[in-house]
PDB file of N, CA and C in Angstrom:
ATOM      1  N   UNK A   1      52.521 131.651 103.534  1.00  0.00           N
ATOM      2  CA  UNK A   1      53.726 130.879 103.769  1.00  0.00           C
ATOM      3  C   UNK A   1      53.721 129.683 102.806  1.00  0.00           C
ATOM      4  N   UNK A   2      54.933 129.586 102.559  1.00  0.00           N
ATOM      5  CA  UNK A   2      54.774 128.096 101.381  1.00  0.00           C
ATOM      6  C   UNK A   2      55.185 127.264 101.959  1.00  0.00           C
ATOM      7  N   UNK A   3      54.515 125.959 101.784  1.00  0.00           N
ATOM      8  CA  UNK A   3      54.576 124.597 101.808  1.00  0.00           C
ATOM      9  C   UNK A   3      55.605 123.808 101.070  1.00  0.00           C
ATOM     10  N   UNK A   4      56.295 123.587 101.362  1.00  0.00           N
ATOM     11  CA  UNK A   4      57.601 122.400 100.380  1.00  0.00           C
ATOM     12  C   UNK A   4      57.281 121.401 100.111  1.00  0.00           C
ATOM     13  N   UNK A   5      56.576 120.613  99.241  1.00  0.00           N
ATOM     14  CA  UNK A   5      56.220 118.890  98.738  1.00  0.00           C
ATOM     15  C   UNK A   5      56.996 117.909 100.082  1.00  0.00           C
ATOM     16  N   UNK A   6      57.782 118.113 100.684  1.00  0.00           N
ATOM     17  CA  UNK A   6      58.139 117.171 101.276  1.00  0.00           C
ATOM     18  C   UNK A   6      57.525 117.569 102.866  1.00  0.00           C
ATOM     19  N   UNK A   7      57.324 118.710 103.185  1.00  0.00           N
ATOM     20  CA  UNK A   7      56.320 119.228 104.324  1.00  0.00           C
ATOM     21  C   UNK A   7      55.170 118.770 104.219  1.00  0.00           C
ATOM     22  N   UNK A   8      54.728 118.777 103.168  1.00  0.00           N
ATOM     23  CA  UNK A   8      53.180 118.761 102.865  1.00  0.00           C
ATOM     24  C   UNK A   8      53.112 116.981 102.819  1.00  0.00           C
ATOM     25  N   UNK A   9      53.879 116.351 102.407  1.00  0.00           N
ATOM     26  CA  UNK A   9      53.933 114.794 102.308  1.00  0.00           C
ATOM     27  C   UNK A   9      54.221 114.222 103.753  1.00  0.00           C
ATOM     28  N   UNK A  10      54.945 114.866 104.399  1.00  0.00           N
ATOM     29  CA  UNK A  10      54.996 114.578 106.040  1.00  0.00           C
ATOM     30  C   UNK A  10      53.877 114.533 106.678  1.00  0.00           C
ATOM     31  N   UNK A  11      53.484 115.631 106.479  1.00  0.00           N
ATOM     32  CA  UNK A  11      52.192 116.022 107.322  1.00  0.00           C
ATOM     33  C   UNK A  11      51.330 115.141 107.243  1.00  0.00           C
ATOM     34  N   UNK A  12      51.192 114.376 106.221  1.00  0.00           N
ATOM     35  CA  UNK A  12      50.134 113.404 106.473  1.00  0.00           C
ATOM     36  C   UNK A  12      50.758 111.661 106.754  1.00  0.00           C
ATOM     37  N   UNK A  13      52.008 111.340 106.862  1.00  0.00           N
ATOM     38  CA  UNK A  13      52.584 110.126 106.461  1.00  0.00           C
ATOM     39  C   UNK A  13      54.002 110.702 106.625  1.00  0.00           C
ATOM     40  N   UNK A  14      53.943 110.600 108.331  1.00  0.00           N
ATOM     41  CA  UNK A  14      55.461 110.379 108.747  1.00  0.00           C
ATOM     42  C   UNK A  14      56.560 109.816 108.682  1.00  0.00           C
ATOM     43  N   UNK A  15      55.845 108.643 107.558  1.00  0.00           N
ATOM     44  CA  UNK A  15      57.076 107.464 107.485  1.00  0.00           C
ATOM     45  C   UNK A  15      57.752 107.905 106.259  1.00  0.00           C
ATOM     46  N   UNK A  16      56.798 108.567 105.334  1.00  0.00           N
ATOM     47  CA  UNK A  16      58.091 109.169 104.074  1.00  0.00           C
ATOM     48  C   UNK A  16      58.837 110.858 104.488  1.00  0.00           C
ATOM     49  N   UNK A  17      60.189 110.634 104.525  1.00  0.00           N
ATOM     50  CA  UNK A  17      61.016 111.348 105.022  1.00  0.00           C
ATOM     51  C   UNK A  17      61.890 111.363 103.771  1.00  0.00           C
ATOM     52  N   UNK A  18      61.948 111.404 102.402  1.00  0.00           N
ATOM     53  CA  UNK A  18      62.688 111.918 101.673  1.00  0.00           C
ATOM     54  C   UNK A  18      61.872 111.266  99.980  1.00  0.00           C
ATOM     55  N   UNK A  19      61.741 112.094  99.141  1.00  0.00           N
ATOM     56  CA  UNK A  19      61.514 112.322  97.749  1.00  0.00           C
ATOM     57  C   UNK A  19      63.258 112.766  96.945  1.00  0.00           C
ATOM     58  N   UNK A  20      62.818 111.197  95.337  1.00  0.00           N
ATOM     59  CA  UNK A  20      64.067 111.068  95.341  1.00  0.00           C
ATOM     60  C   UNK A  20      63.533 111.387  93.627  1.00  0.00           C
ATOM     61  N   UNK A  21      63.792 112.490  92.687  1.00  0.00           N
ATOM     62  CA  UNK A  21      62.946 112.925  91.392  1.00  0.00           C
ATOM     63  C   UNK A  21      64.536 112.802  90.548  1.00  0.00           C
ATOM     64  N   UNK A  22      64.269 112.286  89.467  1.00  0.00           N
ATOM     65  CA  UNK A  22      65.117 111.653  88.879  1.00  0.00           C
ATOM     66  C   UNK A  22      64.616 112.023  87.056  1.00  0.00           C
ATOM     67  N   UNK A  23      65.559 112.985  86.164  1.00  0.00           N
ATOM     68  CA  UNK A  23      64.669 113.778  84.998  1.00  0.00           C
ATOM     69  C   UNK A  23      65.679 112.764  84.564  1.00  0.00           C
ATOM     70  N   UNK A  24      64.704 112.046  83.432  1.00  0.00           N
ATOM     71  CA  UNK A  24      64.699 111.056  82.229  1.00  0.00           C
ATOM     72  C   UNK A  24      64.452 111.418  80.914  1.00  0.00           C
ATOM     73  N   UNK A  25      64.661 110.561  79.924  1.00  0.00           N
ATOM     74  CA  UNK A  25      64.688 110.706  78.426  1.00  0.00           C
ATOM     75  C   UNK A  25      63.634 109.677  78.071  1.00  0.00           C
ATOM     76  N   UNK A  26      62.391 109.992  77.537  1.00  0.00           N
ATOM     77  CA  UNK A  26      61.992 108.719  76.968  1.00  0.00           C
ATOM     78  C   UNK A  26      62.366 108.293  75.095  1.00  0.00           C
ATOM     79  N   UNK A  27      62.002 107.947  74.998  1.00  0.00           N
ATOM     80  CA  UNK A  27      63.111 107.425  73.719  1.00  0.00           C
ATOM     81  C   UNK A  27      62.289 108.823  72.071  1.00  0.00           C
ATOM     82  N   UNK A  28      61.488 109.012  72.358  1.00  0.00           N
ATOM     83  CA  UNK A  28      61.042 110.404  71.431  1.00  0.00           C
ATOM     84  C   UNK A  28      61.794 111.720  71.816  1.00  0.00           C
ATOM     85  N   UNK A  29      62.718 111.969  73.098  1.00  0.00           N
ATOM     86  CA  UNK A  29      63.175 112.914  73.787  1.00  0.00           C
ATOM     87  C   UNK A  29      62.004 113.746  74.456  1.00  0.00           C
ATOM     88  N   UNK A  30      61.033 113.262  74.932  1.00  0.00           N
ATOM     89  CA  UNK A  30      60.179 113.794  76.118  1.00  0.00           C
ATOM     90  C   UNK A  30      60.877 113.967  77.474  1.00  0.00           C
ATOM     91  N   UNK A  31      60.621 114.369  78.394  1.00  0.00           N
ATOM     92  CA  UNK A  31      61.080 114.730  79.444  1.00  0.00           C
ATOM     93  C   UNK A  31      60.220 113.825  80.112  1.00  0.00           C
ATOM     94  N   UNK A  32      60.672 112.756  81.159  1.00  0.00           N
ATOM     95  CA  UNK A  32      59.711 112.127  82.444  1.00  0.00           C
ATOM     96  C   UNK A  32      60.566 112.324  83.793  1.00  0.00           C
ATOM     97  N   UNK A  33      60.041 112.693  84.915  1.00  0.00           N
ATOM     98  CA  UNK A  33      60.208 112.519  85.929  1.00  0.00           C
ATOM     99  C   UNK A  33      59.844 111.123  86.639  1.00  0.00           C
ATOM    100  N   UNK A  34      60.941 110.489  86.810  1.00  0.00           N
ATOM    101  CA  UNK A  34      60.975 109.196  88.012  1.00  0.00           C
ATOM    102  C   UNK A  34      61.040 110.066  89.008  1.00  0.00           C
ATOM    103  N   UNK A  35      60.205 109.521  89.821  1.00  0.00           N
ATOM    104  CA  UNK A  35      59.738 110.013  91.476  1.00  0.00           C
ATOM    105  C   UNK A  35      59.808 108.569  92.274  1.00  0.00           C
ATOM    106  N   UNK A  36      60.817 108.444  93.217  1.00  0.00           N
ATOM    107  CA  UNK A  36      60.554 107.213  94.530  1.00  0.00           C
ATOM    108  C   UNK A  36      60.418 108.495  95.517  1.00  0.00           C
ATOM    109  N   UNK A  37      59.277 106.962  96.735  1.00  0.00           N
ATOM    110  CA  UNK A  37      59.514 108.125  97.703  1.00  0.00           C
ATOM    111  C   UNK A  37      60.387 106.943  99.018  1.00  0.00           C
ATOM    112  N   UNK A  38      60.985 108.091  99.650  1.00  0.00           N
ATOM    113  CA  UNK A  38      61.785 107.353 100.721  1.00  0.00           C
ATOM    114  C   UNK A  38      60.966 107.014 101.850  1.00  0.00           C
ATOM    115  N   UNK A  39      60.868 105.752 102.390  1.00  0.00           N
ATOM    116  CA  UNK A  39      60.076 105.360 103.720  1.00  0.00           C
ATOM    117  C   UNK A  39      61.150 105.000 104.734  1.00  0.00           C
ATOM    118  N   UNK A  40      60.975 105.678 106.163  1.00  0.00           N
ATOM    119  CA  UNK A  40      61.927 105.000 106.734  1.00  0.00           C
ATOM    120  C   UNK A  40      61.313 103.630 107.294  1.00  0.00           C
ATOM    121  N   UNK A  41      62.232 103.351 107.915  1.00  0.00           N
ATOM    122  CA  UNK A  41      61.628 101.384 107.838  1.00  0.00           C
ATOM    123  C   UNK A  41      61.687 101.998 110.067  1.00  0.00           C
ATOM    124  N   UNK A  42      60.865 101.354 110.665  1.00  0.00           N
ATOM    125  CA  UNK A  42      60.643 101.739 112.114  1.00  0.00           C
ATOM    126  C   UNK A  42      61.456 101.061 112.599  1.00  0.00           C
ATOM    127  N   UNK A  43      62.174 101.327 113.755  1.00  0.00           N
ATOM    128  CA  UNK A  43      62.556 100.991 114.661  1.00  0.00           C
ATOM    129  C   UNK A  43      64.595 100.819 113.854  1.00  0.00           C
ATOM    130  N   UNK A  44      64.892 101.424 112.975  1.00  0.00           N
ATOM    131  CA  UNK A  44      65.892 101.766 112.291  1.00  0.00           C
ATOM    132  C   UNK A  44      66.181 103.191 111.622  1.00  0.00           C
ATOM    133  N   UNK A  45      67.438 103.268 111.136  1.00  0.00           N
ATOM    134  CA  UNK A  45      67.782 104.639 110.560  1.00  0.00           C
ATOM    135  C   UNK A  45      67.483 104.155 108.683  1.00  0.00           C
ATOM    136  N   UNK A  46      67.333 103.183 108.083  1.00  0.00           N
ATOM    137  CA  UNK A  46      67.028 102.529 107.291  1.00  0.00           C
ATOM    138  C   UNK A  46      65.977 102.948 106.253  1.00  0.00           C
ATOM    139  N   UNK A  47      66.377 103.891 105.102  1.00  0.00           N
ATOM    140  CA  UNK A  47      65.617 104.622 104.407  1.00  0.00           C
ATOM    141  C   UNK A  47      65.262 103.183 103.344  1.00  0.00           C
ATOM    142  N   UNK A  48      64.049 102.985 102.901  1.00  0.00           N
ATOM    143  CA  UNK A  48      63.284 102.332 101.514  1.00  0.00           C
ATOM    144  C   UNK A  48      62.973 103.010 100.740  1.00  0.00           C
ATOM    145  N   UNK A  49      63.373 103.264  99.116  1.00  0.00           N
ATOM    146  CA  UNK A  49      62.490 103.852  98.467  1.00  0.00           C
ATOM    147  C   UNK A  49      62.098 103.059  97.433  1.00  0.00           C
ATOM    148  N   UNK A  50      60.764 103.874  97.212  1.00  0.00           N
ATOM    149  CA  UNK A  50      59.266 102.747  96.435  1.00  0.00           C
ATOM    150  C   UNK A  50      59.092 103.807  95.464  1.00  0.00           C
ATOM    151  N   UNK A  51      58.804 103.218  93.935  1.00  0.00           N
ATOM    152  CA  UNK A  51      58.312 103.985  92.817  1.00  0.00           C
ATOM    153  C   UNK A  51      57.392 104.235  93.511  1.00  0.00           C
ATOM    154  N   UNK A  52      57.131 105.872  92.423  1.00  0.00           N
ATOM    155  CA  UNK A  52      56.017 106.221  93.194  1.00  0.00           C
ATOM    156  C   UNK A  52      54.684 105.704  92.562  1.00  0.00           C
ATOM    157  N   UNK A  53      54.759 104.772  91.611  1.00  0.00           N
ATOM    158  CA  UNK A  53      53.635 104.407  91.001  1.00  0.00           C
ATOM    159  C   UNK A  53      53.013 103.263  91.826  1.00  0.00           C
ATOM    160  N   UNK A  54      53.692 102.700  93.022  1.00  0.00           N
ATOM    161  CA  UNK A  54      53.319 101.435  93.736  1.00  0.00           C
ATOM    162  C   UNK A  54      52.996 101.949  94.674  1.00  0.00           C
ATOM    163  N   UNK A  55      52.932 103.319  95.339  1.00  0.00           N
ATOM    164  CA  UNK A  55      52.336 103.864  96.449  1.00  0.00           C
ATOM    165  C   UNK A  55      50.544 104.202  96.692  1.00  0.00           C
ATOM    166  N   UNK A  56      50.150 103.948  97.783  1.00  0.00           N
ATOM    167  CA  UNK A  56      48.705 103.927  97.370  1.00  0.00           C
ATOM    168  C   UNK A  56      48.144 105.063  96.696  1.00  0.00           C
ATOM    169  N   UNK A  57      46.591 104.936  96.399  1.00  0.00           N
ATOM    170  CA  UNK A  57      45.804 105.738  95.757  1.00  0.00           C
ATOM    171  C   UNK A  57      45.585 107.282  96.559  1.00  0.00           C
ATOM    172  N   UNK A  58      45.607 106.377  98.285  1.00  0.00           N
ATOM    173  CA  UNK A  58      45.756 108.224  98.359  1.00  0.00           C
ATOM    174  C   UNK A  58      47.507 108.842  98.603  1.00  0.00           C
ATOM    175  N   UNK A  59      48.425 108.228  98.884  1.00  0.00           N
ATOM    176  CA  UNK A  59      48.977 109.380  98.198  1.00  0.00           C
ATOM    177  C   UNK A  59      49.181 109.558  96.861  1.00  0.00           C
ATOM    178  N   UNK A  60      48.701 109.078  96.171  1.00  0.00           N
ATOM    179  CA  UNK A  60      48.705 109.531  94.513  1.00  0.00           C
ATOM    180  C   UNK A  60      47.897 110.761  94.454  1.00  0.00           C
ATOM    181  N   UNK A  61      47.074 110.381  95.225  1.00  0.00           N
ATOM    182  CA  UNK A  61      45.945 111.515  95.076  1.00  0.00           C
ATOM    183  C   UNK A  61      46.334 112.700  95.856  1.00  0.00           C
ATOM    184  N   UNK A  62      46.954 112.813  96.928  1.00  0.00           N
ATOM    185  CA  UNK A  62      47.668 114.046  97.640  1.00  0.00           C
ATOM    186  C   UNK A  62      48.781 113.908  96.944  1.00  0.00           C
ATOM    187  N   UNK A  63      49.651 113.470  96.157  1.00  0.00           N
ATOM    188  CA  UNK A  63      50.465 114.225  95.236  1.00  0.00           C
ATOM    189  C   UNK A  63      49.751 115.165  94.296  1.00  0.00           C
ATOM    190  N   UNK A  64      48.520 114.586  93.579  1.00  0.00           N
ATOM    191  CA  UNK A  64      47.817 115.173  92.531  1.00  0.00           C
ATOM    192  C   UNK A  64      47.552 116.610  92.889  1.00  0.00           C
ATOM    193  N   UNK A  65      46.758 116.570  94.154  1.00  0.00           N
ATOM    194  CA  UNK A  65      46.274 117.616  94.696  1.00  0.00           C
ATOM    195  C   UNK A  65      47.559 118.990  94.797  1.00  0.00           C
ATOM    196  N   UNK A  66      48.557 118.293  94.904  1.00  0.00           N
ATOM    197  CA  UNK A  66      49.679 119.540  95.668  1.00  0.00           C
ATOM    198  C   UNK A  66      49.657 120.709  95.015  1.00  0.00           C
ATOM    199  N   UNK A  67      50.136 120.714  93.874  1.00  0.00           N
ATOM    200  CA  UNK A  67      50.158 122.248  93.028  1.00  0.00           C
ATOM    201  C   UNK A  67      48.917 123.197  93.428  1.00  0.00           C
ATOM    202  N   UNK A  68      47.746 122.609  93.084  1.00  0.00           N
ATOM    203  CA  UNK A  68      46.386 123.169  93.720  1.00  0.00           C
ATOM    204  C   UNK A  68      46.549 123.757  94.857  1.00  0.00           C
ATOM    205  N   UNK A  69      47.014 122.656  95.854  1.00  0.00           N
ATOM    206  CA  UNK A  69      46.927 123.276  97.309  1.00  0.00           C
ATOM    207  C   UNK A  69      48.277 124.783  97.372  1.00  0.00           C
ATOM    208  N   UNK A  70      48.903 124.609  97.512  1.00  0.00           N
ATOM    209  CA  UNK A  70      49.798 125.535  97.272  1.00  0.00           C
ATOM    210  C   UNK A  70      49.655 126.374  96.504  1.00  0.00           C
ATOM    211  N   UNK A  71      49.115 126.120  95.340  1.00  0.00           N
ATOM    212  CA  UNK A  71      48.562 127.478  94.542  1.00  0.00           C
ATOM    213  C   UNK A  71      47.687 128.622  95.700  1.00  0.00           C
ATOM    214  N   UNK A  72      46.434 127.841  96.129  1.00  0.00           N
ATOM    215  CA  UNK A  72      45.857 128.588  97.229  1.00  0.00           C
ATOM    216  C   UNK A  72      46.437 129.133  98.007  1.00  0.00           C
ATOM    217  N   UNK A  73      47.199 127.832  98.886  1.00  0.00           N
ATOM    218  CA  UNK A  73      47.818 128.642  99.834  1.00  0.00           C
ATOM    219  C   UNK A  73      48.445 129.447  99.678  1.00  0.00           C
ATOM    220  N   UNK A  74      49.434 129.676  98.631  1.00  0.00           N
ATOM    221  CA  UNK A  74      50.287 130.958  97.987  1.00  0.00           C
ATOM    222  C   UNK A  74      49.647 132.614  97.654  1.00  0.00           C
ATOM    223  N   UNK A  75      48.158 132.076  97.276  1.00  0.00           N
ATOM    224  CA  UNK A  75      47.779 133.427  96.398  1.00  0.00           C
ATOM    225  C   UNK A  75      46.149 133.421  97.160  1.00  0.00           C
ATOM    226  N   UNK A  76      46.254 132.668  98.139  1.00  0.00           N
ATOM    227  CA  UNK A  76      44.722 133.149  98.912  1.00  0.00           C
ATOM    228  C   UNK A  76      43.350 132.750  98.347  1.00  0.00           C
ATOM    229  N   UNK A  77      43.398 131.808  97.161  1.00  0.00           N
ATOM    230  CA  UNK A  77      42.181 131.346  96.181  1.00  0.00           C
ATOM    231  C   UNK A  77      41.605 130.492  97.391  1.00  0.00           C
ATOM    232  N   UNK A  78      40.503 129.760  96.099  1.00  0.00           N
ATOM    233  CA  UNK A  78      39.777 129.279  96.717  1.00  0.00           C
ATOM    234  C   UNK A  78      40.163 127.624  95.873  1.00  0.00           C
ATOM    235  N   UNK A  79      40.078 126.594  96.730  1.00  0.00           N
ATOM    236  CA  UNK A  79      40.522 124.971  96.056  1.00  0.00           C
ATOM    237  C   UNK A  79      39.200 124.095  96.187  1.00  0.00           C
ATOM    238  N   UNK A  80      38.489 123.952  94.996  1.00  0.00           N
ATOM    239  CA  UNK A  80      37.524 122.735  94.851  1.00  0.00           C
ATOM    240  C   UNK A  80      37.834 121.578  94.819  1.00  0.00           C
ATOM    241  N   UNK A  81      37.323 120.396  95.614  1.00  0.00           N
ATOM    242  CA  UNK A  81      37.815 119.214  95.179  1.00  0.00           C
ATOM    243  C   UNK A  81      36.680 118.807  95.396  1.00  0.00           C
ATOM    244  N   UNK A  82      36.650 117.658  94.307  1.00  0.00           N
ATOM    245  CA  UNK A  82      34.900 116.861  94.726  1.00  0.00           C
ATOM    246  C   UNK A  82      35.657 115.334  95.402  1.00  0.00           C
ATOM    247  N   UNK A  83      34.721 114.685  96.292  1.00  0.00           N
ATOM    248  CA  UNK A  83      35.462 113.978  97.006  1.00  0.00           C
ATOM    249  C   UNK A  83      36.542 113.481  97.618  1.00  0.00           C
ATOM    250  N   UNK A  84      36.900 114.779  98.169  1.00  0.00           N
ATOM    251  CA  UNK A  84      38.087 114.397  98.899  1.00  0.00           C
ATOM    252  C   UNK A  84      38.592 113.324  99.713  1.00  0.00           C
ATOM    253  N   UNK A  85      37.722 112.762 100.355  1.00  0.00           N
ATOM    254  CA  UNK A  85      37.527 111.589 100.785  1.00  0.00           C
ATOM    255  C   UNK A  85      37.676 110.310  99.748  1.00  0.00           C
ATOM    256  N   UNK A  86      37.747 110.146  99.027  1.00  0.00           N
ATOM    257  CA  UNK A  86      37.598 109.422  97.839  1.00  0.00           C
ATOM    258  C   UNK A  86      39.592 108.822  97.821  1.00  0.00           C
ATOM    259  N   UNK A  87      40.082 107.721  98.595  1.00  0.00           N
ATOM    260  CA  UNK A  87      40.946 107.392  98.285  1.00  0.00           C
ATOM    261  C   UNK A  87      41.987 107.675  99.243  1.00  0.00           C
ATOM    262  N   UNK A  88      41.384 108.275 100.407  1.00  0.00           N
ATOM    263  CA  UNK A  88      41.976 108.975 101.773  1.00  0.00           C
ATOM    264  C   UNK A  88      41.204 108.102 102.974  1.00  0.00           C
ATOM    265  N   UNK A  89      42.192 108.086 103.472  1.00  0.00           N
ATOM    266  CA  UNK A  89      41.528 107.715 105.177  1.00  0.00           C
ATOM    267  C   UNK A  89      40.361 108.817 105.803  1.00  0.00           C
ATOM    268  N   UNK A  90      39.840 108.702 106.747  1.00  0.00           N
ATOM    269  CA  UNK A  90      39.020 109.782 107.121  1.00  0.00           C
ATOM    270  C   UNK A  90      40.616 110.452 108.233  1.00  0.00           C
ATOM    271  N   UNK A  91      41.222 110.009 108.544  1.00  0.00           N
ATOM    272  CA  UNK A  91      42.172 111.369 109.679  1.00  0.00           C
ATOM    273  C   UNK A  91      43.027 111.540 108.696  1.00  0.00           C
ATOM    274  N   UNK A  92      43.423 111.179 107.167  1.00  0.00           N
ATOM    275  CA  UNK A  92      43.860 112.320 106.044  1.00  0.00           C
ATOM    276  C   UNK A  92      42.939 113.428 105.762  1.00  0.00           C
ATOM    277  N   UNK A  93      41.883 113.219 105.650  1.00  0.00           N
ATOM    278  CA  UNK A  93      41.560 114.276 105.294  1.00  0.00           C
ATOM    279  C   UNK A  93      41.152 114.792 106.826  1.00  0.00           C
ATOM    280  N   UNK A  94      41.102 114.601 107.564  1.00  0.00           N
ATOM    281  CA  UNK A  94      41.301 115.709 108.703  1.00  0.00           C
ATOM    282  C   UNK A  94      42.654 116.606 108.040  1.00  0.00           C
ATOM    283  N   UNK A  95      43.439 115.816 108.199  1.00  0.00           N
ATOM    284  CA  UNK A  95      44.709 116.711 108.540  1.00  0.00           C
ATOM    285  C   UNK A  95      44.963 117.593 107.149  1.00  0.00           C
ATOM    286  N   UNK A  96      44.095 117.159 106.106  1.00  0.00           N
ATOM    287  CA  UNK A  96      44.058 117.676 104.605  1.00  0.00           C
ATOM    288  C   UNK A  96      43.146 119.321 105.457  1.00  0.00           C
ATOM    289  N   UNK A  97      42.276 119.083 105.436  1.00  0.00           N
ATOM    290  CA  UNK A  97      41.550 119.685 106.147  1.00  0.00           C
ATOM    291  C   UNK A  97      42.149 120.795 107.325  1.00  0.00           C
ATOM    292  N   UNK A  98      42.825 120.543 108.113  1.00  0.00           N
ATOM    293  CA  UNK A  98      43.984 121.304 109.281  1.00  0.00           C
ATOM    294  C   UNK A  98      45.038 122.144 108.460  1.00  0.00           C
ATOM    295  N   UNK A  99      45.181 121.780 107.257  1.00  0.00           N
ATOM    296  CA  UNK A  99      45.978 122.470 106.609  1.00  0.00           C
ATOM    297  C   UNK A  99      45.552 123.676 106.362  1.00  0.00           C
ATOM    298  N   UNK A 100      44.250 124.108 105.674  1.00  0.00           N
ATOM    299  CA  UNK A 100      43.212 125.235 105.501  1.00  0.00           C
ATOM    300  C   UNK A 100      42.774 125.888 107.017  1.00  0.00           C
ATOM    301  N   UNK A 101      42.625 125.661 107.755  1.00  0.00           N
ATOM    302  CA  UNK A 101      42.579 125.672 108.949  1.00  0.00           C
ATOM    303  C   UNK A 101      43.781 126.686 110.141  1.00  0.00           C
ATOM    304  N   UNK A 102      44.831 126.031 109.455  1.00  0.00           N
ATOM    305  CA  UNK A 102      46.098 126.695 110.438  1.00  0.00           C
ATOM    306  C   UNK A 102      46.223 127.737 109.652  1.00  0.00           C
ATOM    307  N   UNK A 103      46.428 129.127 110.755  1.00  0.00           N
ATOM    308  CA  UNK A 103      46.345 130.028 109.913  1.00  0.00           C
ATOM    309  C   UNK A 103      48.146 130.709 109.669  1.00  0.00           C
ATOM    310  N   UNK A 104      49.130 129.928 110.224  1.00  0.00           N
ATOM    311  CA  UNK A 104      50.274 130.132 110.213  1.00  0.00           C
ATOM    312  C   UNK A 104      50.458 129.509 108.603  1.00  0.00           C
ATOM    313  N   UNK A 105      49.935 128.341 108.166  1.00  0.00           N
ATOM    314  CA  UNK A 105      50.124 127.833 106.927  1.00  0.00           C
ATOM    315  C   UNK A 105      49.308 128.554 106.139  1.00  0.00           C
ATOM    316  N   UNK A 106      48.056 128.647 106.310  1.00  0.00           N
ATOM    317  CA  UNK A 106      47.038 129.645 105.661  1.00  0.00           C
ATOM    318  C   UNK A 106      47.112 131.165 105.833  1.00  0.00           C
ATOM    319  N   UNK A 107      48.170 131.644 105.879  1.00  0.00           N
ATOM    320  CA  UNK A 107      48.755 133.117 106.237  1.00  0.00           C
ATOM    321  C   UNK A 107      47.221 133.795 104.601  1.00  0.00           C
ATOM    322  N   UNK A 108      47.543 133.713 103.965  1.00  0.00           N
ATOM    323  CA  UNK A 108      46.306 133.782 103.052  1.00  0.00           C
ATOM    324  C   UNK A 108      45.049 133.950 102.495  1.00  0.00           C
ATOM    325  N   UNK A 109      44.422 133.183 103.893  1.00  0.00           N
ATOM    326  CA  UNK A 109      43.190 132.985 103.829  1.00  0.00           C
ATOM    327  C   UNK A 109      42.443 132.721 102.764  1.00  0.00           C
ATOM    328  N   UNK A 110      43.035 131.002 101.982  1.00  0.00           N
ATOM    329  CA  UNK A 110      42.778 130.397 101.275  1.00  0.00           C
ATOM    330  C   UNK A 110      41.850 129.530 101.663  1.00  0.00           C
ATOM    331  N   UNK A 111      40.660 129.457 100.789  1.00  0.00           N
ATOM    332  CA  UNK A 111      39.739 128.176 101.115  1.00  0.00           C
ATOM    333  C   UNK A 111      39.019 127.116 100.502  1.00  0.00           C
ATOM    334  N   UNK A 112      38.548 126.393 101.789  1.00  0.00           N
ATOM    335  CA  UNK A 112      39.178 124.700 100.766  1.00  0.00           C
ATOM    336  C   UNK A 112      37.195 124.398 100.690  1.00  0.00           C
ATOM    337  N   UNK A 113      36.783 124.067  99.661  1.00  0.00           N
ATOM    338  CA  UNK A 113      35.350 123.698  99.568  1.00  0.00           C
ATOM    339  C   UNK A 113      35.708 122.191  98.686  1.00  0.00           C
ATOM    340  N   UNK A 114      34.961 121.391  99.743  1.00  0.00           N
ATOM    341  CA  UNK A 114      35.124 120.038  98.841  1.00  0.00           C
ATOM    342  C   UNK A 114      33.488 119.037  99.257  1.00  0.00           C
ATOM    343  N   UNK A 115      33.523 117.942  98.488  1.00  0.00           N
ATOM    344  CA  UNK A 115      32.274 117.242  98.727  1.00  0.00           C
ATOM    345  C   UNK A 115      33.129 115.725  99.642  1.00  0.00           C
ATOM    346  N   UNK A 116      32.107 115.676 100.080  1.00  0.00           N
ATOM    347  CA  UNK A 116      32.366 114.242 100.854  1.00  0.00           C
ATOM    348  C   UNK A 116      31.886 112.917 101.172  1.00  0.00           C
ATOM    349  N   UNK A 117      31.749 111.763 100.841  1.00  0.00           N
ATOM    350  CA  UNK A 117      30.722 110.725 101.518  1.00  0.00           C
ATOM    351  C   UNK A 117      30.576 110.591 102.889  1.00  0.00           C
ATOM    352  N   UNK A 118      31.796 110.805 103.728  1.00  0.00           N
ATOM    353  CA  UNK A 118      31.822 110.862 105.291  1.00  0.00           C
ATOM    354  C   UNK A 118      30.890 111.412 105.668  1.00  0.00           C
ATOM    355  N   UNK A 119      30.446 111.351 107.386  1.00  0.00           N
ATOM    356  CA  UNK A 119      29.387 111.738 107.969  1.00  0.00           C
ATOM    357  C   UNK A 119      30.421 113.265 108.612  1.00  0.00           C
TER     358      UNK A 119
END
């Protein structure tokens, strides 16, 4: 079963509820993607969106990861990461972790081998 970037960004960080990708020109004619992501603000209907370059390290780092993960999950491989923990809360990577795990998402039987400092 596939994962949609904005499923997979939920799942860990309920408060971003919308990705806003925006294709740019840089002045050589390269192609860049501007990425904000939308936060809703609590206790309102009140969407914020934040470059995504000001968002923390771990979701930079579970953006990084996505293609990977979904690659697996798509085609049943296997996903190395060395410290996963590295820039994540410890109940992200639980739920990084729950992802490989559920086998409705892991229809596949893709698997996740990573190193960790956690106990």
């Amino acid at each position: 079963m596939m994962i949609k970037v904005f499923e997979y960004f939920s799942s860990f960080d309920k408060s971003i509820v919308d990705l806003k990708i925006e294709e740019m020109k840089s002045s050589d004619d390269k192609r860049i993607l501007k990425i904000d992501a939308g936060h809703k603000i609590e206790g309102s209907d009140e969407i914020k969106y934040i470059p995504f370059g000001l968002e923390s390290s771990g979701t930079l780092k579970k953006f990084a990861l996505f293609p990977y993960v979904q690659e697996a999950l798509d085609k049943g491989g296997i996903l190395l990461v060395n410290e996963l923990n590295a820039g994540l809360h410890p109940l992200l990577v639980r739920t990084f972790v729950q992802l490989f795990m559920d086998p409705e998402v892991n229809s596949n039987n893709a698997q996740l081998i990573f190193t960790s400092h956690d106990a």
